[in-house]
N, C-alpha and C. Protein backbone atom coordinates (compact mmCIF):
# COMPACT_ATOMS: atom_id res chain seq x y z
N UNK A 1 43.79 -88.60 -3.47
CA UNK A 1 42.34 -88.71 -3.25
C UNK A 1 41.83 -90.03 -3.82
N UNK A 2 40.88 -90.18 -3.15
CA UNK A 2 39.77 -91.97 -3.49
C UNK A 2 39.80 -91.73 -4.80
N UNK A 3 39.66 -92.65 -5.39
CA UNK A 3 38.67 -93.13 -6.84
C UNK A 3 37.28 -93.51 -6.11
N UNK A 4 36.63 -92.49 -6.95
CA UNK A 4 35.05 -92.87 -6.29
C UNK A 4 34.11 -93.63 -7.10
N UNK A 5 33.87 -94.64 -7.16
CA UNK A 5 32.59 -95.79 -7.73
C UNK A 5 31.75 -95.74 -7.61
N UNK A 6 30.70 -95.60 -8.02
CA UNK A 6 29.31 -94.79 -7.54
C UNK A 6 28.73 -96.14 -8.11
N UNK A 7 27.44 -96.95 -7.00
CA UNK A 7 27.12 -98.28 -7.37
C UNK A 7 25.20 -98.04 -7.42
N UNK A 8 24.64 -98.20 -8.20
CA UNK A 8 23.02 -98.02 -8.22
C UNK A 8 22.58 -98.87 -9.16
N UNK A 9 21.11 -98.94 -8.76
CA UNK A 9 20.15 -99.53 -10.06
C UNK A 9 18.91 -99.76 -8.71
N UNK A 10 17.94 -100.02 -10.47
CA UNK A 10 16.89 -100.18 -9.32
C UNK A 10 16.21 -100.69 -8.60
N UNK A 11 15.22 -100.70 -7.81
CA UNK A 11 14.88 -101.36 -7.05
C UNK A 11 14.79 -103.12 -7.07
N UNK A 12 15.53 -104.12 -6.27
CA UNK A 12 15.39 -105.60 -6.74
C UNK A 12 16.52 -105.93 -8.03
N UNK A 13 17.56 -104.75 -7.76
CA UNK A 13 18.29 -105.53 -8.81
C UNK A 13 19.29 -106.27 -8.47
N UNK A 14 19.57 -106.51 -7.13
CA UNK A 14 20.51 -107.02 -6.14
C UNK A 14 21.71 -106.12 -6.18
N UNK A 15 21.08 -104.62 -6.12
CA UNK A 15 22.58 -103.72 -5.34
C UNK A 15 23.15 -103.72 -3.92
N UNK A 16 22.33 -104.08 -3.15
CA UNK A 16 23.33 -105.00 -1.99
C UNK A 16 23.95 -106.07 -1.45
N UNK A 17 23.41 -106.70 -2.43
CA UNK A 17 24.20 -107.96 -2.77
C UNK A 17 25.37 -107.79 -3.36
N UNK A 18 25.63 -107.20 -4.36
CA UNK A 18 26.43 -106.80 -5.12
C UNK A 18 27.97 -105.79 -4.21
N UNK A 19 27.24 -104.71 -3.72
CA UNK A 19 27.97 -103.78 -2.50
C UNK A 19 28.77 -104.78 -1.41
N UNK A 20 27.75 -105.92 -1.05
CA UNK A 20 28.97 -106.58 -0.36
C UNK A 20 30.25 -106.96 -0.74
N UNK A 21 29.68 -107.36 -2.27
CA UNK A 21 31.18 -108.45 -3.31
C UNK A 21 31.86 -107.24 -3.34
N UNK A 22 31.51 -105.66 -3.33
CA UNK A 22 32.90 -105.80 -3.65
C UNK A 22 33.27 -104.71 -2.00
N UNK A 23 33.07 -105.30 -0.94
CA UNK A 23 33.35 -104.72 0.34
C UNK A 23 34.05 -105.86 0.62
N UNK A 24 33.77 -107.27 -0.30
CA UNK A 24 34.66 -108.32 0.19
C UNK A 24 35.84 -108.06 -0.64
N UNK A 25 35.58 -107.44 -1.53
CA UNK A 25 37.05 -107.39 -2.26
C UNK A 25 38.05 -106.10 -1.76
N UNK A 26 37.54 -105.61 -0.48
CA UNK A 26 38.38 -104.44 0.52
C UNK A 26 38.12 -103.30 0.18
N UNK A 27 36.88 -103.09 -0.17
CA UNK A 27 36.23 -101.36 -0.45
C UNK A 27 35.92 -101.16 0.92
N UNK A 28 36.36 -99.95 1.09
CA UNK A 28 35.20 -99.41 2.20
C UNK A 28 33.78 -99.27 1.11
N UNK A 29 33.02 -99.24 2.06
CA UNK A 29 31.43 -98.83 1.40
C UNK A 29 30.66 -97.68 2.07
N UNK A 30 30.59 -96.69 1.25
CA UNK A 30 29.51 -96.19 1.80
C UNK A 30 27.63 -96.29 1.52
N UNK A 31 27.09 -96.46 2.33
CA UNK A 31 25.66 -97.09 2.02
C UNK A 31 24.63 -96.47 2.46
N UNK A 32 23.76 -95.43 1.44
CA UNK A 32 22.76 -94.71 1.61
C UNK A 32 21.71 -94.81 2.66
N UNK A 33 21.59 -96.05 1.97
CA UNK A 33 19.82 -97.00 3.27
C UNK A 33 20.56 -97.02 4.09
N UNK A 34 21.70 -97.54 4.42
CA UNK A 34 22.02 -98.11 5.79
C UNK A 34 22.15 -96.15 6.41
N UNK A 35 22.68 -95.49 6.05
CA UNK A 35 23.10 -94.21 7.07
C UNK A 35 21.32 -93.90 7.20
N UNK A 36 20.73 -93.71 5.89
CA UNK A 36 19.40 -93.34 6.49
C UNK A 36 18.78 -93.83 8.03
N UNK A 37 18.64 -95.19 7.94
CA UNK A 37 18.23 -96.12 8.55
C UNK A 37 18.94 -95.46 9.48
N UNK A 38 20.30 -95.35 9.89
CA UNK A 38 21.19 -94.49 10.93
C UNK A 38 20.92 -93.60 12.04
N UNK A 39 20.57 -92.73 10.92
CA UNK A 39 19.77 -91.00 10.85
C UNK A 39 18.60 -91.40 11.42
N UNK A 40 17.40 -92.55 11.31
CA UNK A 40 16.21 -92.73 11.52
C UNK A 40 16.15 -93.17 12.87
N UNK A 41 17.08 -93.49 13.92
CA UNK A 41 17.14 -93.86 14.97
C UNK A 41 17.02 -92.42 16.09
N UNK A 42 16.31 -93.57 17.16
CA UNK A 42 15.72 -92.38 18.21
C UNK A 42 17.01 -91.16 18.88
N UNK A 43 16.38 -89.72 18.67
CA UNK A 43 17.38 -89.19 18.98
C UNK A 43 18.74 -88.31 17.74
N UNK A 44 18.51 -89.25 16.39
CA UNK A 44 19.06 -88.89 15.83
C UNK A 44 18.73 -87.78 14.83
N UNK A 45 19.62 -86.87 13.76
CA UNK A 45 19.13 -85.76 13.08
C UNK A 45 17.77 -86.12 12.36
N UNK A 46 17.78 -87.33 11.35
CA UNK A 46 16.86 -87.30 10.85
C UNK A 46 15.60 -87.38 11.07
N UNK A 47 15.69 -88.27 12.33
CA UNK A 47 14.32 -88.45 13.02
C UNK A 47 13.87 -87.11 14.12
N UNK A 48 14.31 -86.54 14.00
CA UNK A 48 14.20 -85.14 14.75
C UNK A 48 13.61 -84.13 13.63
N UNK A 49 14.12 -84.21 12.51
CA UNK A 49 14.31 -83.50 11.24
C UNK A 49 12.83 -83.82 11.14
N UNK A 50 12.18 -84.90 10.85
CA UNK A 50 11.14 -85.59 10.18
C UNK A 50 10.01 -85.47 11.65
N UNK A 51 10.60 -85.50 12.79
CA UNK A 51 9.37 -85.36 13.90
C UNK A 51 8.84 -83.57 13.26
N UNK A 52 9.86 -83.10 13.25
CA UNK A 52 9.24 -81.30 13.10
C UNK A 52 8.35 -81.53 11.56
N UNK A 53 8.62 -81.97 10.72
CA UNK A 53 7.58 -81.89 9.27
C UNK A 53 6.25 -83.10 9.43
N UNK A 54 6.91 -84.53 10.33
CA UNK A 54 5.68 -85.28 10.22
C UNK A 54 6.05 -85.57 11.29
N UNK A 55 5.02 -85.15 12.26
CA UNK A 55 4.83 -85.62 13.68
C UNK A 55 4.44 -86.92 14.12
N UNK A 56 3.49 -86.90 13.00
CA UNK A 56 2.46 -88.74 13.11
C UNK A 56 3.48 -89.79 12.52
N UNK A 57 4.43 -89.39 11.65
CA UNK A 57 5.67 -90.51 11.97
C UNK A 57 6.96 -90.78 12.60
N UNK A 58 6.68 -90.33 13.93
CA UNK A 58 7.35 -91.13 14.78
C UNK A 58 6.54 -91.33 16.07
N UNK A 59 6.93 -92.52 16.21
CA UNK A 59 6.74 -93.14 17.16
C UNK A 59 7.47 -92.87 18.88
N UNK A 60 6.55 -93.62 20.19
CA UNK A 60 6.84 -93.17 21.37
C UNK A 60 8.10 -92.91 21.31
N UNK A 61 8.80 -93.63 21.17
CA UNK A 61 9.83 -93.86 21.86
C UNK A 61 11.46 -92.91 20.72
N UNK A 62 10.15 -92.40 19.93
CA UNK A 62 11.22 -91.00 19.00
C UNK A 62 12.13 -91.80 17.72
N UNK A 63 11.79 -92.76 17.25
CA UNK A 63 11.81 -93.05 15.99
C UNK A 63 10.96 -93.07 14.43
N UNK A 64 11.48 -93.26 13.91
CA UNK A 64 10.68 -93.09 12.40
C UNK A 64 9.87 -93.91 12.89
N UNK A 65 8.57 -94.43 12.34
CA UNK A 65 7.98 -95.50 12.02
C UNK A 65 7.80 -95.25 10.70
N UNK A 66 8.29 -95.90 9.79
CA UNK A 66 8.76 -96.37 8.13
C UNK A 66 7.29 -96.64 7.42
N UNK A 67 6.86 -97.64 8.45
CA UNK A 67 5.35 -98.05 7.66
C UNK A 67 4.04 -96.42 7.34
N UNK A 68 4.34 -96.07 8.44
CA UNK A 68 3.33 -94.60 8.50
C UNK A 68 3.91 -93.60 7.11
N UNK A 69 5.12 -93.63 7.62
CA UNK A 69 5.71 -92.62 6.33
C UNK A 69 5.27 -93.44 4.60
N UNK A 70 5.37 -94.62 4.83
CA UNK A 70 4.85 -95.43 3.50
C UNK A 70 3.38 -94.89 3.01
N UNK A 71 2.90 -94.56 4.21
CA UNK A 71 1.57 -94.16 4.25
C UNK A 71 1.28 -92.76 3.58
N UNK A 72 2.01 -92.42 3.84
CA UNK A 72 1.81 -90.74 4.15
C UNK A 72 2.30 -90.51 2.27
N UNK A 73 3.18 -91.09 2.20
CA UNK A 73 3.42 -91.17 0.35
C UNK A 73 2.73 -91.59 -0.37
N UNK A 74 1.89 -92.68 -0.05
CA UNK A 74 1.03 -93.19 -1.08
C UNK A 74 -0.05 -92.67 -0.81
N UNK A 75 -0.64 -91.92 -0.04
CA UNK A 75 -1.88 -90.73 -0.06
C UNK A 75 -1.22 -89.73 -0.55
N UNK A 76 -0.10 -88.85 -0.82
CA UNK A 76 0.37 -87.64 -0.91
C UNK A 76 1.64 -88.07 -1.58
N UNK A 77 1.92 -87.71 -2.95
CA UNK A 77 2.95 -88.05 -3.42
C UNK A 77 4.07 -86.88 -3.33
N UNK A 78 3.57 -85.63 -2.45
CA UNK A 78 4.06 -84.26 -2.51
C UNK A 78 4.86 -84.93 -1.12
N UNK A 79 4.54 -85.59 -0.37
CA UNK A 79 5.24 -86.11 0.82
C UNK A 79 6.54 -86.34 1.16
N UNK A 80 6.97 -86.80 -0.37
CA UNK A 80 8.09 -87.66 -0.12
C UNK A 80 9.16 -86.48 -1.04
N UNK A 81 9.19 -85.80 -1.76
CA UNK A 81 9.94 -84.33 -1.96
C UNK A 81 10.36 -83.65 -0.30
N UNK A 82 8.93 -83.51 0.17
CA UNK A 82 9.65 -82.71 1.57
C UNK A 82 10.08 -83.53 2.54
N UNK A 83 10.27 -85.01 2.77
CA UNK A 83 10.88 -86.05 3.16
C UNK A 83 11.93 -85.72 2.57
N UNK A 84 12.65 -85.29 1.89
CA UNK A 84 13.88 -85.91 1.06
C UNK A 84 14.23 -84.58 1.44
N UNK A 85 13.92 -83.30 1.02
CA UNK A 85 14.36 -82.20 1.63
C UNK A 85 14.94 -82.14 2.98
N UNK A 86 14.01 -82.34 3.81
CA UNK A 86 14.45 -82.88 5.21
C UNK A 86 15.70 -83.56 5.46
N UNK A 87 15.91 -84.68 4.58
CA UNK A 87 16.78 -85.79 5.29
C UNK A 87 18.09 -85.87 4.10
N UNK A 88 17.68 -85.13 2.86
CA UNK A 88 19.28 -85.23 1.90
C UNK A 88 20.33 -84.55 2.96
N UNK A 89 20.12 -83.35 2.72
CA UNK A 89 21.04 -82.71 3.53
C UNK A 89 21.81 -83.46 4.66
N UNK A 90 21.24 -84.14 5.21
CA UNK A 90 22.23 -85.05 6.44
C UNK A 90 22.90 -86.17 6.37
N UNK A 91 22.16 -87.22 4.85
CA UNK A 91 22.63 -88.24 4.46
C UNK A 91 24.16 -87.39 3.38
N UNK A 92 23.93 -85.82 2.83
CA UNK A 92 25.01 -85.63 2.65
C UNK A 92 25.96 -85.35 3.28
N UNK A 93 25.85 -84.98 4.70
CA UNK A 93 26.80 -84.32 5.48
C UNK A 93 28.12 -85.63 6.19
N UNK A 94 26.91 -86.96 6.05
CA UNK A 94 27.72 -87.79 6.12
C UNK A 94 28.20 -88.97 5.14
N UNK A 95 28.04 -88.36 4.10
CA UNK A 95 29.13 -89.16 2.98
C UNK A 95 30.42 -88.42 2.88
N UNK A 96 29.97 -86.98 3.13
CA UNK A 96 31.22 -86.09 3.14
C UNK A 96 32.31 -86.65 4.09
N UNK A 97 31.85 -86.84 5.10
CA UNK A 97 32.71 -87.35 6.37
C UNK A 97 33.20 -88.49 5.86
N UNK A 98 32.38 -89.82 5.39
CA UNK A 98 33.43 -90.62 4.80
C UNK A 98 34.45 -90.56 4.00
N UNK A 99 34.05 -90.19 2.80
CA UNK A 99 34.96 -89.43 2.25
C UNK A 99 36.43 -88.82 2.68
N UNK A 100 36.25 -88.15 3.31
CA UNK A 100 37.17 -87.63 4.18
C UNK A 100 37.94 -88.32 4.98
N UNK A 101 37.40 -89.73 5.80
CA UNK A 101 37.67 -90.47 6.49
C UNK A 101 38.64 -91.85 5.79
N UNK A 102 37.96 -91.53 4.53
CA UNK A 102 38.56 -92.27 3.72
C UNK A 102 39.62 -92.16 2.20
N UNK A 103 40.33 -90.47 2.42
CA UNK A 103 40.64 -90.48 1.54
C UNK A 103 42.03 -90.89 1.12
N UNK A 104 42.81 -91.60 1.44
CA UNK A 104 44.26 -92.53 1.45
C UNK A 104 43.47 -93.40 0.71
N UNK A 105 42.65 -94.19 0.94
CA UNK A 105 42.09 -95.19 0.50
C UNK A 105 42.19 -95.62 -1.06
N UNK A 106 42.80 -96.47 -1.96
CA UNK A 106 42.41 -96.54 -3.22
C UNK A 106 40.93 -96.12 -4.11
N UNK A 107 40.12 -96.69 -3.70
CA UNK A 107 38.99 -96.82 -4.28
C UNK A 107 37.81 -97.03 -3.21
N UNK A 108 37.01 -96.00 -3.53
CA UNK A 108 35.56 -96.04 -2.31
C UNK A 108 34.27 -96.46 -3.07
N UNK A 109 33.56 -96.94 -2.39
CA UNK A 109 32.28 -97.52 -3.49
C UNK A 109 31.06 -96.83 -2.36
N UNK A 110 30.42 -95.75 -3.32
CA UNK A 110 29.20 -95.49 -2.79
C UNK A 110 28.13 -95.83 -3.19
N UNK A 111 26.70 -96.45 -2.46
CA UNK A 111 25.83 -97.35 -2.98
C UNK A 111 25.06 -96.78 -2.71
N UNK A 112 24.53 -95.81 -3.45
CA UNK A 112 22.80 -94.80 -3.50
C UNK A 112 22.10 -95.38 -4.42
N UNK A 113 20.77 -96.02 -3.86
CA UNK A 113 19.82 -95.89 -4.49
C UNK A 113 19.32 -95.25 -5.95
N UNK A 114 19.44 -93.83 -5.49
CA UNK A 114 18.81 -92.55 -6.33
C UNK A 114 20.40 -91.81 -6.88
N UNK A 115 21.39 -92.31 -7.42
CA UNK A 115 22.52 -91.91 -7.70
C UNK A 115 22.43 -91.00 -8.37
N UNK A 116 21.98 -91.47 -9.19
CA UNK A 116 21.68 -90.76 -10.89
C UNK A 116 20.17 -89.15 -10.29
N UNK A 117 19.36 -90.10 -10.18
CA UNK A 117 17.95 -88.87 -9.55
C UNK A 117 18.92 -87.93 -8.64
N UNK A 118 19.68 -88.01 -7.69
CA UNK A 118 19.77 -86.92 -6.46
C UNK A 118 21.43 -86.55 -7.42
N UNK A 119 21.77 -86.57 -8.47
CA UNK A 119 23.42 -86.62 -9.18
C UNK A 119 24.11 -86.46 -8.88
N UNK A 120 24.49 -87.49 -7.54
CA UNK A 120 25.75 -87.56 -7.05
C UNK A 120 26.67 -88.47 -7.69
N UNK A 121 26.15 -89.31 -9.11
CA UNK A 121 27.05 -89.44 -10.30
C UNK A 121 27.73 -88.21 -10.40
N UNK A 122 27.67 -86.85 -10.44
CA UNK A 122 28.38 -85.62 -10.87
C UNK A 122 29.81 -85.86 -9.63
N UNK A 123 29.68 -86.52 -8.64
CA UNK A 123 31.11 -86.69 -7.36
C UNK A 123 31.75 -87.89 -7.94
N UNK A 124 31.15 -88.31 -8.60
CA UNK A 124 31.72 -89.92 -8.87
C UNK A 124 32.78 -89.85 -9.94
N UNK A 125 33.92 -91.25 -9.78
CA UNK A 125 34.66 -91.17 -11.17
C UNK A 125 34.35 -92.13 -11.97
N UNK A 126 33.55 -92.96 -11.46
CA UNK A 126 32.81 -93.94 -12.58
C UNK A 126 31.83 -94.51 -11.63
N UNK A 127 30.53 -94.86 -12.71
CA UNK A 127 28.65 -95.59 -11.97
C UNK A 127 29.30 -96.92 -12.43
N UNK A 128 28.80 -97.99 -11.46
CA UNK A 128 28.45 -99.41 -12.22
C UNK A 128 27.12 -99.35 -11.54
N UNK A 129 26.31 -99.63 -12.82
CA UNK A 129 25.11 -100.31 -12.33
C UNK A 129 24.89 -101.68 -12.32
N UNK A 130 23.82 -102.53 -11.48
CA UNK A 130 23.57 -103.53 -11.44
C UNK A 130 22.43 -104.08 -12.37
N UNK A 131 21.69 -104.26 -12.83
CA UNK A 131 21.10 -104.50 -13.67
C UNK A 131 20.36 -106.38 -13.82
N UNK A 132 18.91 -106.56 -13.80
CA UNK A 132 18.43 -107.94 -13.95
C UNK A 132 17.37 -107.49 -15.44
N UNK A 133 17.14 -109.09 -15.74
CA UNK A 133 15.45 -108.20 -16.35
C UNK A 133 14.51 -108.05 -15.55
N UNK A 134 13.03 -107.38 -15.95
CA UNK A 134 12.16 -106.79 -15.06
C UNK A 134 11.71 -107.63 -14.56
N UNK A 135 11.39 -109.36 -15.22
CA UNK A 135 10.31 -110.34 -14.51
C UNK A 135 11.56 -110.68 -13.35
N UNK A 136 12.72 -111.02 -13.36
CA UNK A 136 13.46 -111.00 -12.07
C UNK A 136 13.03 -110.21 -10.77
N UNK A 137 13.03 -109.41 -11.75
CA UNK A 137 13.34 -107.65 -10.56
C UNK A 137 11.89 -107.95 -9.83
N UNK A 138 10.51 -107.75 -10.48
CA UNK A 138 9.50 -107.96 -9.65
C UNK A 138 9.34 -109.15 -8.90
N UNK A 139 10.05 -110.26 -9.48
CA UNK A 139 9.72 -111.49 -8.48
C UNK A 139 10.77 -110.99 -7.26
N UNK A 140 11.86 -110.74 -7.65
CA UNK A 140 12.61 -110.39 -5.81
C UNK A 140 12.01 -109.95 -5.04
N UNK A 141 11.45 -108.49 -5.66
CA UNK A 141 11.20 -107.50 -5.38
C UNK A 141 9.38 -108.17 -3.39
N UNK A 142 8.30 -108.27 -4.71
CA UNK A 142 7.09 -109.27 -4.22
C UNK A 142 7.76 -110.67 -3.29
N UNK A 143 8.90 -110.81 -3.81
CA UNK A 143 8.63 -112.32 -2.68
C UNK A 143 9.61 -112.09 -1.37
N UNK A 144 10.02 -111.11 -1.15
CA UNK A 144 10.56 -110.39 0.00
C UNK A 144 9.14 -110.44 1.17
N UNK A 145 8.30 -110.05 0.24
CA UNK A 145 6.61 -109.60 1.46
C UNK A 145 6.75 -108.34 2.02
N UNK A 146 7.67 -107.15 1.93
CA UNK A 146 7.52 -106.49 2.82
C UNK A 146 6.75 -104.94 2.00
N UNK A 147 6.56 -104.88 0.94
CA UNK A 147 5.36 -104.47 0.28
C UNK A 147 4.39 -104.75 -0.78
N UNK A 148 3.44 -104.18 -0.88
CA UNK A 148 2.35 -104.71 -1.81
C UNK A 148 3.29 -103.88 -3.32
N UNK A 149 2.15 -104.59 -4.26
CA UNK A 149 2.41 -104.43 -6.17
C UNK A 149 2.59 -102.95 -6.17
N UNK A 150 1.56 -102.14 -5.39
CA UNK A 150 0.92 -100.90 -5.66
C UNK A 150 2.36 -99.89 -5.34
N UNK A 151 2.75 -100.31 -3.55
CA UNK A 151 3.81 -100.00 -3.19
C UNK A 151 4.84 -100.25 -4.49
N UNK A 152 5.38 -100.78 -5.08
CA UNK A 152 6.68 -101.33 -6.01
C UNK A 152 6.90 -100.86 -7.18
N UNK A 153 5.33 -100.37 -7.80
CA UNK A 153 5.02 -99.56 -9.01
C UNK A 153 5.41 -98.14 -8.15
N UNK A 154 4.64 -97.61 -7.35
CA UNK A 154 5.30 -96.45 -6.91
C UNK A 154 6.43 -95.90 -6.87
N UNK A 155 7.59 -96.82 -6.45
CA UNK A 155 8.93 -96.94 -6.40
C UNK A 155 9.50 -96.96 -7.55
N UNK A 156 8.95 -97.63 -8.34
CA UNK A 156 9.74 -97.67 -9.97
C UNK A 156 9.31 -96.16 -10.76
N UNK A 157 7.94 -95.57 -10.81
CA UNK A 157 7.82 -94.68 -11.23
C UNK A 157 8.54 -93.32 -10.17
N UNK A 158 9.23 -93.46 -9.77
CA UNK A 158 9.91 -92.66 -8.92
C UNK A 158 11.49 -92.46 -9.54
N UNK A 159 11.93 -94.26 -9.90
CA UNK A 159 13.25 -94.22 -10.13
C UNK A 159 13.53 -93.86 -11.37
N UNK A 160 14.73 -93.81 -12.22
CA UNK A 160 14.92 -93.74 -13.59
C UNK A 160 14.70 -95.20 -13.91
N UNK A 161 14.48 -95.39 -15.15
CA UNK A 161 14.32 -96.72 -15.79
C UNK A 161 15.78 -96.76 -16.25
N UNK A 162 15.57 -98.48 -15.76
CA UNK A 162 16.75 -99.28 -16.22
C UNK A 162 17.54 -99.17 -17.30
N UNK A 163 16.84 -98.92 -18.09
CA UNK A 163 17.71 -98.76 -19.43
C UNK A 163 18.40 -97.34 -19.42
N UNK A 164 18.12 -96.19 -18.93
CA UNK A 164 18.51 -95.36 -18.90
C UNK A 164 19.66 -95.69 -17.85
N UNK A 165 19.67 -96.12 -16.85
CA UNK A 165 20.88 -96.26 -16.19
C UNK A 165 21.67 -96.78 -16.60
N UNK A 166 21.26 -97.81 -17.44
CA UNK A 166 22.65 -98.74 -18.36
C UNK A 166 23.36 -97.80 -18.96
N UNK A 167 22.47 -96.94 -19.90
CA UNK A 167 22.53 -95.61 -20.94
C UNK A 167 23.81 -95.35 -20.26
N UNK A 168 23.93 -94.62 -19.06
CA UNK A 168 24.74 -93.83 -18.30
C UNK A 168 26.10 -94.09 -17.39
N UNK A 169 25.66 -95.71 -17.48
CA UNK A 169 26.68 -96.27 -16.61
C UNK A 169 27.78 -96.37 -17.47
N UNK A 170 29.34 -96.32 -16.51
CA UNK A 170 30.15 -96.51 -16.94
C UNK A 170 30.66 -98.12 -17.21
N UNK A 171 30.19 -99.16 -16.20
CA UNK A 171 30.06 -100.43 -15.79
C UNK A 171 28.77 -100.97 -15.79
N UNK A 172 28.31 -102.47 -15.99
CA UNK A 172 27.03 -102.62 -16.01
C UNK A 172 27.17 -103.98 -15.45
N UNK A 173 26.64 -104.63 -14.27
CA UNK A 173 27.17 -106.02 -13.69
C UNK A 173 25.47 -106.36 -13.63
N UNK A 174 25.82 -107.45 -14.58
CA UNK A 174 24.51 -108.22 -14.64
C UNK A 174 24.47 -108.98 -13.25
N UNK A 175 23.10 -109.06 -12.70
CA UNK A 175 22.96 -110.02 -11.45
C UNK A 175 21.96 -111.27 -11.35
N UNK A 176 21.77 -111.76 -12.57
CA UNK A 176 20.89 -112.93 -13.11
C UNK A 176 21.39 -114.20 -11.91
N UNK A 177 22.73 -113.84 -11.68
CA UNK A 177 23.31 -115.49 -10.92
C UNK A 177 24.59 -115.10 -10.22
N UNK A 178 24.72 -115.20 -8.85
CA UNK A 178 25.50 -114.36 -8.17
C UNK A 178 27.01 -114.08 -8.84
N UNK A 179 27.51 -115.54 -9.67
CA UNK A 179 28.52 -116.11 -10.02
C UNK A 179 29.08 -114.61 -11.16
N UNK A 180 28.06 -114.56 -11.80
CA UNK A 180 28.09 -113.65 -13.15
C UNK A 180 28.11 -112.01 -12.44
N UNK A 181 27.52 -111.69 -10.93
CA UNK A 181 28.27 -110.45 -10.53
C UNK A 181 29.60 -110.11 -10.15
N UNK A 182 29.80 -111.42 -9.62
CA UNK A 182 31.28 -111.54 -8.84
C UNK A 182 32.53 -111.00 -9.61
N UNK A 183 32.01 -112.22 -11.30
CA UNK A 183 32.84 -112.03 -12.03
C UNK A 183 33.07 -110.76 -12.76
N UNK A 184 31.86 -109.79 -12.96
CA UNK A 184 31.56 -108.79 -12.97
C UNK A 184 32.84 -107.74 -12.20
N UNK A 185 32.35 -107.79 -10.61
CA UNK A 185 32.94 -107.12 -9.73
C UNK A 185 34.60 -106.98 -9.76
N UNK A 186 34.81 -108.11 -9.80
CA UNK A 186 36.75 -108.45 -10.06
C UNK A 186 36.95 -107.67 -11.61
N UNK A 187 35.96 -107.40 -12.80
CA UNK A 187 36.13 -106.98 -13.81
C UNK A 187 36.74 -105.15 -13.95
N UNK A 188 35.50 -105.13 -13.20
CA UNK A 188 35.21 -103.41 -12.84
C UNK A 188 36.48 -103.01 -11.98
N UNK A 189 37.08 -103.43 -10.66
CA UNK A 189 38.52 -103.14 -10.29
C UNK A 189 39.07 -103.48 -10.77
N UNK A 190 39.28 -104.55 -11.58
CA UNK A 190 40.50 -104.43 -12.34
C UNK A 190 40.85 -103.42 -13.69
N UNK A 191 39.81 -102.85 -14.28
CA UNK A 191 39.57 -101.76 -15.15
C UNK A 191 40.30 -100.73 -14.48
N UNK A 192 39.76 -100.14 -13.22
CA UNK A 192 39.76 -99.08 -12.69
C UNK A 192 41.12 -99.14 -12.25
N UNK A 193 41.49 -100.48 -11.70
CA UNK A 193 42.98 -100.47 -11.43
C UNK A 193 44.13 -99.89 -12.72
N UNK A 194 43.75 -100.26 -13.32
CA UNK A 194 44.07 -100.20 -14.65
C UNK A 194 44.44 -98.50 -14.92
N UNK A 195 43.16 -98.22 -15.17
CA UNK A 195 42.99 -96.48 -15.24
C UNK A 195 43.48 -95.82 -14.00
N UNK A 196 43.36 -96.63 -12.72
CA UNK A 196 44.13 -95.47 -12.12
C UNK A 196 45.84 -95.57 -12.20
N UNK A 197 46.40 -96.46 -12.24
CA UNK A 197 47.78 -96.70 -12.75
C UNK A 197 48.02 -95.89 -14.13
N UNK A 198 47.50 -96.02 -15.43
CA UNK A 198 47.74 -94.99 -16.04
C UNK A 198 47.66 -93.26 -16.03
N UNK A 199 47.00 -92.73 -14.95
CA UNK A 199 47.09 -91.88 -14.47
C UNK A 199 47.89 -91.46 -13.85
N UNK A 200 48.54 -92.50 -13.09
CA UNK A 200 49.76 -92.32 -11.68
C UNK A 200 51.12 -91.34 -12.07
């Protein structure tokens, strides 16, 4: 069976940046946003899932529209619990499948968001988190444009705080300068290489 890597932090800390380095270093990846995003396409479970609880977010043509649902959370913070109700269940049904798809594989790196919040750390055999300081994190975060301050505070009071994820992590890859994740990334497999050979 995989060695499973469980990769998070929060918002703007460059965890997909990071997920690539080490998909370049021959992980498969599995990637939360991206299956959501998946799921959110016309036709598919989630957006079917989410037409029956919120009708007014989707659009003609039977997709999410993302911005409405943004909406619908920041008037109703009860929104986004039965959003998640809705749509865990399917984003789990298909990690399972990777998983599965991937289990010969040395080492699998799954990249959730909410690792720690939804504890699918409890499947994992070791977290690396990514980790910046906060004036980083908000400048990424704001100079992207694709939400306001109000939006970003929302999101953080949602996630665990940083320090608590460090708290928890087994790995911690600073992302101040791409150079210093990389070196990071080659750190963390080679650990794990390590530990899984003494196991063997």
């Amino acid at each position: 069976m995989s060695f499973r890597l469980g990769l998070t932090g929060s918002i703007g800390m460059g965890k997909s940046t990071t997920a690539q380095m080490f998909a370049d270093e021959g992980l498969p990846v599995w990637d939360a946003d991206a299956t959501v995003h998946r799921l959110y396409q016309p036709g598919q479970p989630a957006a079917l899932a989410i037409g029956q609880v919120f009708p007014a977010a989707i659009d003609p043509d039977g997709s999410v529209n993302r911005a409405t649902l943004r909406g619908l959370i920041q008037t109703d913070p009860s929104t986004l619990d039965r959003l998640n109700a809705a749509v865990h269940p399917l984003v789990a049904e298909d990690r399972a499948r990777f998983l599965k798809t991937h289990a010969a594989t040395e080492i699998v790196l799954l990249d959730v968001p909410l690792l720690f919040e939804s504890r699918i750390d409890t499947a994992c055999d070791a977290v690396a988190v990514v980790s910046a300081p906060p004036e980083i994190q908000r400048q990424r975060v704001l100079a992207r444009g694709a939400m306001t301050e109000a939006e970003f505070e929302t999101i953080l009071s949602r996630q665990m705080p940083d320090a608590e994820k460090r708290a928890r992590a087994d790995y911690i890859i600073p992302t101040t300068s791409l150079e210093a994740a990389r070196q990071a990334v080659k750190d963390v497999l080679a650990d794990i290489r390590r530990r899984i050979a003494q196991h063997a």
